[in-house]
Protein backbone atom coordinates (compact mmCIF):
# COMPACT_ATOMS: atom_id res chain seq x y z
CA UNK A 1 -50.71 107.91 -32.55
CA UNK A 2 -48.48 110.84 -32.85
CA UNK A 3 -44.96 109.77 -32.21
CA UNK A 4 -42.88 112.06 -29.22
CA UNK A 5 -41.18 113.77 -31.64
CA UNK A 6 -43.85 115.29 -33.36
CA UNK A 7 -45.38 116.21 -30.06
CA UNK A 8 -42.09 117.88 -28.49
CA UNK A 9 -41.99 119.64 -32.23
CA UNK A 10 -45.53 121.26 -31.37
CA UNK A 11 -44.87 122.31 -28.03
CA UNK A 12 -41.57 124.22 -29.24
CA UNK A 13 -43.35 125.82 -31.86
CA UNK A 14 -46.41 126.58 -29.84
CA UNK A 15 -44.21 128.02 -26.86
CA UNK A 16 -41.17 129.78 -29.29
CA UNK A 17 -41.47 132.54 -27.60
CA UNK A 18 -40.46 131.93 -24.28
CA UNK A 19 -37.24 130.23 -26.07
CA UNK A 20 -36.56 133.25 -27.18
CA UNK A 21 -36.90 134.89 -23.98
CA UNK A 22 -34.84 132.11 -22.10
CA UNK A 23 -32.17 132.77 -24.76
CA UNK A 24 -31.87 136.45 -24.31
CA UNK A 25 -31.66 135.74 -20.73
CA UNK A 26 -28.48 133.61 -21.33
CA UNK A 27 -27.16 135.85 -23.12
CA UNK A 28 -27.36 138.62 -20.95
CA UNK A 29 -26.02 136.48 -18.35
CA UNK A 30 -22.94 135.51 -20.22
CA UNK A 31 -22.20 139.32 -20.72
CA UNK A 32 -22.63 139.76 -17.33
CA UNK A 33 -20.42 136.53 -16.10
CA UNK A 34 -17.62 138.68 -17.84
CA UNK A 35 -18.74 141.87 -16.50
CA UNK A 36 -18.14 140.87 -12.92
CA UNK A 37 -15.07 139.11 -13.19
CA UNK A 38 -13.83 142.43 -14.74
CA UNK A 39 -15.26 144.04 -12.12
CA UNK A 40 -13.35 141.91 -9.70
CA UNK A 41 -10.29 142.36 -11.31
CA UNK A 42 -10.52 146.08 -11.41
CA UNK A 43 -11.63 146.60 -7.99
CA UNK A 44 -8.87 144.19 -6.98
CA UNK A 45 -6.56 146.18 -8.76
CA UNK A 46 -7.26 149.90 -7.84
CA UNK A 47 -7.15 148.69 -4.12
CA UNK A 48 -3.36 147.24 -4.13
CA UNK A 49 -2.81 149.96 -6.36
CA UNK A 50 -4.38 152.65 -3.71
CA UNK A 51 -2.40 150.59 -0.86
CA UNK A 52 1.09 150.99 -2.93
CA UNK A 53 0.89 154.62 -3.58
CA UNK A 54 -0.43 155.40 -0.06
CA UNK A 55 2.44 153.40 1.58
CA UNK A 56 4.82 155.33 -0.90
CA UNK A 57 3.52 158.71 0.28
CA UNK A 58 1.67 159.62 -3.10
CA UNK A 59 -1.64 158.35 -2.55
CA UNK A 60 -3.53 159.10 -6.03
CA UNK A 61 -6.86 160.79 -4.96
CA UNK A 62 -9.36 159.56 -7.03
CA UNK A 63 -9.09 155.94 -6.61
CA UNK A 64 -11.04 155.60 -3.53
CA UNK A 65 -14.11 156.79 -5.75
CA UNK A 66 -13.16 154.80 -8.89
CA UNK A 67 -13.53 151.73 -6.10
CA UNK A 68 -16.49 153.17 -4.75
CA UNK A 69 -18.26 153.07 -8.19
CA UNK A 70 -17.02 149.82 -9.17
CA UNK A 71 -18.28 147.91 -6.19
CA UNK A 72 -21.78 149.91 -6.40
CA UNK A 73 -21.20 148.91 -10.65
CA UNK A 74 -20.92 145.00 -9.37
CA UNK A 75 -23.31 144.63 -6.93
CA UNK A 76 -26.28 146.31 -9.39
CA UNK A 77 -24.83 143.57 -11.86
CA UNK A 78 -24.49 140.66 -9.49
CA UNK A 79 -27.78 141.33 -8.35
CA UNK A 80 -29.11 141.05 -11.73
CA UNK A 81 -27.41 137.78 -12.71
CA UNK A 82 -28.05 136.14 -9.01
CA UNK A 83 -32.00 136.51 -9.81
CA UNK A 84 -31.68 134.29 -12.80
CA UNK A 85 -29.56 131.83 -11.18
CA UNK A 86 -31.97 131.98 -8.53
CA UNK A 87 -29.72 132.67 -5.46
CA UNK A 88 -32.18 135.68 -4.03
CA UNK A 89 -33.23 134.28 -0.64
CA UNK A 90 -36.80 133.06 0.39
CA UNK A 91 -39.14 132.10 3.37
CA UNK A 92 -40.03 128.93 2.45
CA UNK A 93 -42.47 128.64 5.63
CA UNK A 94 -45.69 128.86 4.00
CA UNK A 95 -44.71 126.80 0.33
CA UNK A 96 -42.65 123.62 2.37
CA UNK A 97 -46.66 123.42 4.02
CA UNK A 98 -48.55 122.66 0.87
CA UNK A 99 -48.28 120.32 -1.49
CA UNK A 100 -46.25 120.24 -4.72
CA UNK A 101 -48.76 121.87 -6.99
CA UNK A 102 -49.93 124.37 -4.94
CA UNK A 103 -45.72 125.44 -3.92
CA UNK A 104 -45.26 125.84 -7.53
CA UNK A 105 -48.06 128.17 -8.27
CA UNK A 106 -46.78 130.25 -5.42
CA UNK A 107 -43.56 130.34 -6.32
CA UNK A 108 -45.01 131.22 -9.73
CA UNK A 109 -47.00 134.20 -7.92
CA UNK A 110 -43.99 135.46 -6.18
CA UNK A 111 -41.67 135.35 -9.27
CA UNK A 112 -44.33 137.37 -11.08
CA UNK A 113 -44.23 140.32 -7.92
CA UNK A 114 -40.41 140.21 -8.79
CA UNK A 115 -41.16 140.45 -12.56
CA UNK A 116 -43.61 143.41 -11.66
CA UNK A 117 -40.83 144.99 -9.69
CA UNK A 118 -38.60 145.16 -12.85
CA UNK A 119 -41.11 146.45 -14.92
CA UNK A 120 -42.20 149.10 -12.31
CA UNK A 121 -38.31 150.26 -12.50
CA UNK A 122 -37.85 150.15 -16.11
CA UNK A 123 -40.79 153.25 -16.44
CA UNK A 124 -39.57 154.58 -13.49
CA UNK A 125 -35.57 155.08 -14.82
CA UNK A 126 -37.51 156.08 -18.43
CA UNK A 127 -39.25 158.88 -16.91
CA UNK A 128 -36.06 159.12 -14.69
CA UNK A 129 -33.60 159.57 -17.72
CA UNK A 130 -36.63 161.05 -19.60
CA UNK A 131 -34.56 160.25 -23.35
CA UNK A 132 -37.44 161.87 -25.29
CA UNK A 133 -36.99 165.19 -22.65
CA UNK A 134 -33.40 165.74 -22.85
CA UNK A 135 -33.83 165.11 -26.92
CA UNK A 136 -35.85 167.36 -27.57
CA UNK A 137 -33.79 170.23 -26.24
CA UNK A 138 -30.64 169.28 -28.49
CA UNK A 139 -29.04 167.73 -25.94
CA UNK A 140 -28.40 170.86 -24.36
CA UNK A 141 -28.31 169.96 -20.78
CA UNK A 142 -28.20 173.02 -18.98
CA UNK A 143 -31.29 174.18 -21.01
CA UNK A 144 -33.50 170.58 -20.15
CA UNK A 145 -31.71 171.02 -16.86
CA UNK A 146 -33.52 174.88 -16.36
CA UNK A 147 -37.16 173.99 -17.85
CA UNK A 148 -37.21 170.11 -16.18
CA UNK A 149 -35.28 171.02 -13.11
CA UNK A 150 -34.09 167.53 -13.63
CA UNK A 151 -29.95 168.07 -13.39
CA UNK A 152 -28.96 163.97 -13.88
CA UNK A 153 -27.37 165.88 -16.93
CA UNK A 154 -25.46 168.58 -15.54
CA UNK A 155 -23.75 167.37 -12.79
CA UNK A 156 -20.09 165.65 -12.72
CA UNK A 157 -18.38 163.09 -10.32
CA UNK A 158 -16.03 164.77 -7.29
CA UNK A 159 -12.76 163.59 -8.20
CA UNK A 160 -12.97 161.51 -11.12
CA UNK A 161 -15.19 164.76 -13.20
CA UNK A 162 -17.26 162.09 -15.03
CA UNK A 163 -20.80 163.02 -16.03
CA UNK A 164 -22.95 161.49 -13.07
CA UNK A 165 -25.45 159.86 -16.08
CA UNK A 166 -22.35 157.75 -16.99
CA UNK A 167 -21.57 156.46 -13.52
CA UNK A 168 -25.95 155.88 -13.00
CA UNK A 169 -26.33 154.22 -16.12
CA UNK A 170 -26.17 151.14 -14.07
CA UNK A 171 -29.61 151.06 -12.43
CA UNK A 172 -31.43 151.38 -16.13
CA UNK A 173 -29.03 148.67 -17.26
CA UNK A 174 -29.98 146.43 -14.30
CA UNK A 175 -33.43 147.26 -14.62
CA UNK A 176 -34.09 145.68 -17.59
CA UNK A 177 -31.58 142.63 -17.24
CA UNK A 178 -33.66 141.99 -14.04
CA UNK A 179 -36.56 142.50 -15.74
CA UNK A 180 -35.51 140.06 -18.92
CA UNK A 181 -34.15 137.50 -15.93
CA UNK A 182 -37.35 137.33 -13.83
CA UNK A 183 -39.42 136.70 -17.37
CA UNK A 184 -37.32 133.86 -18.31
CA UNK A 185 -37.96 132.54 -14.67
CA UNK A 186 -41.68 133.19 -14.84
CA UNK A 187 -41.90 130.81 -18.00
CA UNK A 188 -39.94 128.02 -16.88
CA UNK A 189 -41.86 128.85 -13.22
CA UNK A 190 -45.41 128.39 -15.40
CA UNK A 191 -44.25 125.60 -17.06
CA UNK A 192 -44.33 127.30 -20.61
CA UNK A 193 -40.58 125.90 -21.06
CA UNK A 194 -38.18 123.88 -19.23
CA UNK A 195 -35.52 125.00 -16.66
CA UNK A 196 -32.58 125.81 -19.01
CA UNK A 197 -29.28 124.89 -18.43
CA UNK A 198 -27.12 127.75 -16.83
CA UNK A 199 -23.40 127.02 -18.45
CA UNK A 200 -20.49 128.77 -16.50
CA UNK A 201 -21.31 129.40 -12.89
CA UNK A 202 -20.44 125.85 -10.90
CA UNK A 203 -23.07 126.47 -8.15
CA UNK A 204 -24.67 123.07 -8.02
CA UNK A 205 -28.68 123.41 -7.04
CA UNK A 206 -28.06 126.79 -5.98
CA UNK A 207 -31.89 127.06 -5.63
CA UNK A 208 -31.90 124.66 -2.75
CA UNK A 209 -28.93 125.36 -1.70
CA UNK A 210 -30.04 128.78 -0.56
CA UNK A 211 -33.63 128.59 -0.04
C-alpha cells in the first residue's frame, strides 16, 4: 500500500503546473499589495498637497489630473488583486439551491467566463497597442499614427504632457494580472490544486464574507 506521502508526491508532480500558476499569482499579488498602498499614499498626498497650495492662493494646476490618474491607476489594480482574493460580488441564488457538487462546478463555470473575459482583453489591448505595428515603423509614431490612424502614440496628457500610452498602460497590465488571477482560481476552483494561502491582506473568509 502506497504510503500518503508517496501519493501527495504524485499528485504534485502530476499537477506542477498549476503550482506554478498559483505561484505567479502570488507573486503578482504581492507586487500589487505594494502597488496600492503606494497608490494610497500618493493620492493621499497630492490631495493635502492640492488643499495647501489652494488655501495659500497658488494652487499647482496639474495635480487634480495627477489624482485623477492615480485613482483610475488603483482601481484597475485593486480590481485585479480583489479577483484573486475573491472579493468580486455574486448572486448566489441559483448555487445556495443545489447541492455541494453541483455549486462547485458552477462556480467552476462562472470562474472560467471570468477567465475568458481576461483572455478576450489581453488580444484585445494586443491588437489595441498593436507592438508588432508601431515596431515596424521605427517607432516613429506620427508615421504608424498616419498609415494605422491609430494615435495611442501621438497624443500627450493636458496638464501633466505625458505620453497618453504611459498613463493607459494600466488596462494591458491589469489585463493579464486578471487574467493570471482568474487561472489560479480556476485550478484551485477544479480541484487541480488546493486553495493557497493568501499572506498579507487580513480579510478573514472574504469569500463568504461578501458573497
Amino acid at each position: 500500500m502506497p504510503s500518503s506521502r508517496n501519493t501527495t508526491g504524485k499528485e504534485t508532480s502530476r499537477h506542477g503546473w498549476a503550482r506554478w500558476i498559483q505561484l505567479a499569482s502570488s507573486a503578482i499579488l504581492r507586487i500589487e499589495r505594494v502597488a496600492l498602498m503606494m497608490l494610497m499614499g500618493s493620492i493621499t498626498l497630492l490631495i493635502l498637497l492640492n488643499v495647501a497650495t489652494r488655501y495659500t492662493g497658488v494652487p499647482i494646476y496639474w495635480v487634480d489630473e495627477a489624482a485623477v490618474y492615480l485613482v483610475v491607476w488603483l482601481s484597475f489594480i485593486g480590481a485585479s488583486a480583489m479577483t484573486r482574493l475573491r472579493l468580486d460580488f455574486a448572486v448566489t441564488l441559483l448555487t445556495d439551491s443545489l447541492g455541494e457538487r453541483a455549486a462547485r462546478r458552477v462556480k467552476a463555470v462562472a470562474t472560467a467566463c471570468v477567465l475568458a473575459f481576461g483572455c478576450a482583453m489581453v488580444a484585445m489591448c494586443w491588437l489595441w497597442l498593436d507592438p508588432v505595428g508601431i515596431a515596424s515603423h521605427g517607432f516613429d509614431a506620427k508615421a504608424y499614427a498616419a498609415e494605422s490612424f491609430n494615435f495611442l502614440y501621438t497624443e500627450h496628457t493636458q496638464t501633466l504632457n505625458w505620453p497618453t500610452w504611459v498613463v493607459q498602460l494600466v488596462i494591458p497590465l491589469f489585463s493579464l494580472s486578471f487574467t493570471v488571477h482568474a487561472l489560479a482560481n480556476l485550478i484551485e476552483d477544479m480541484g487541480f490544486a488546493p486553495r493557497a494561502a493568501i499572506a498579507g491582506f487580513d480579510l478573514g473568509n472574504a469569500e463568504e464574507t461578501v458573497n
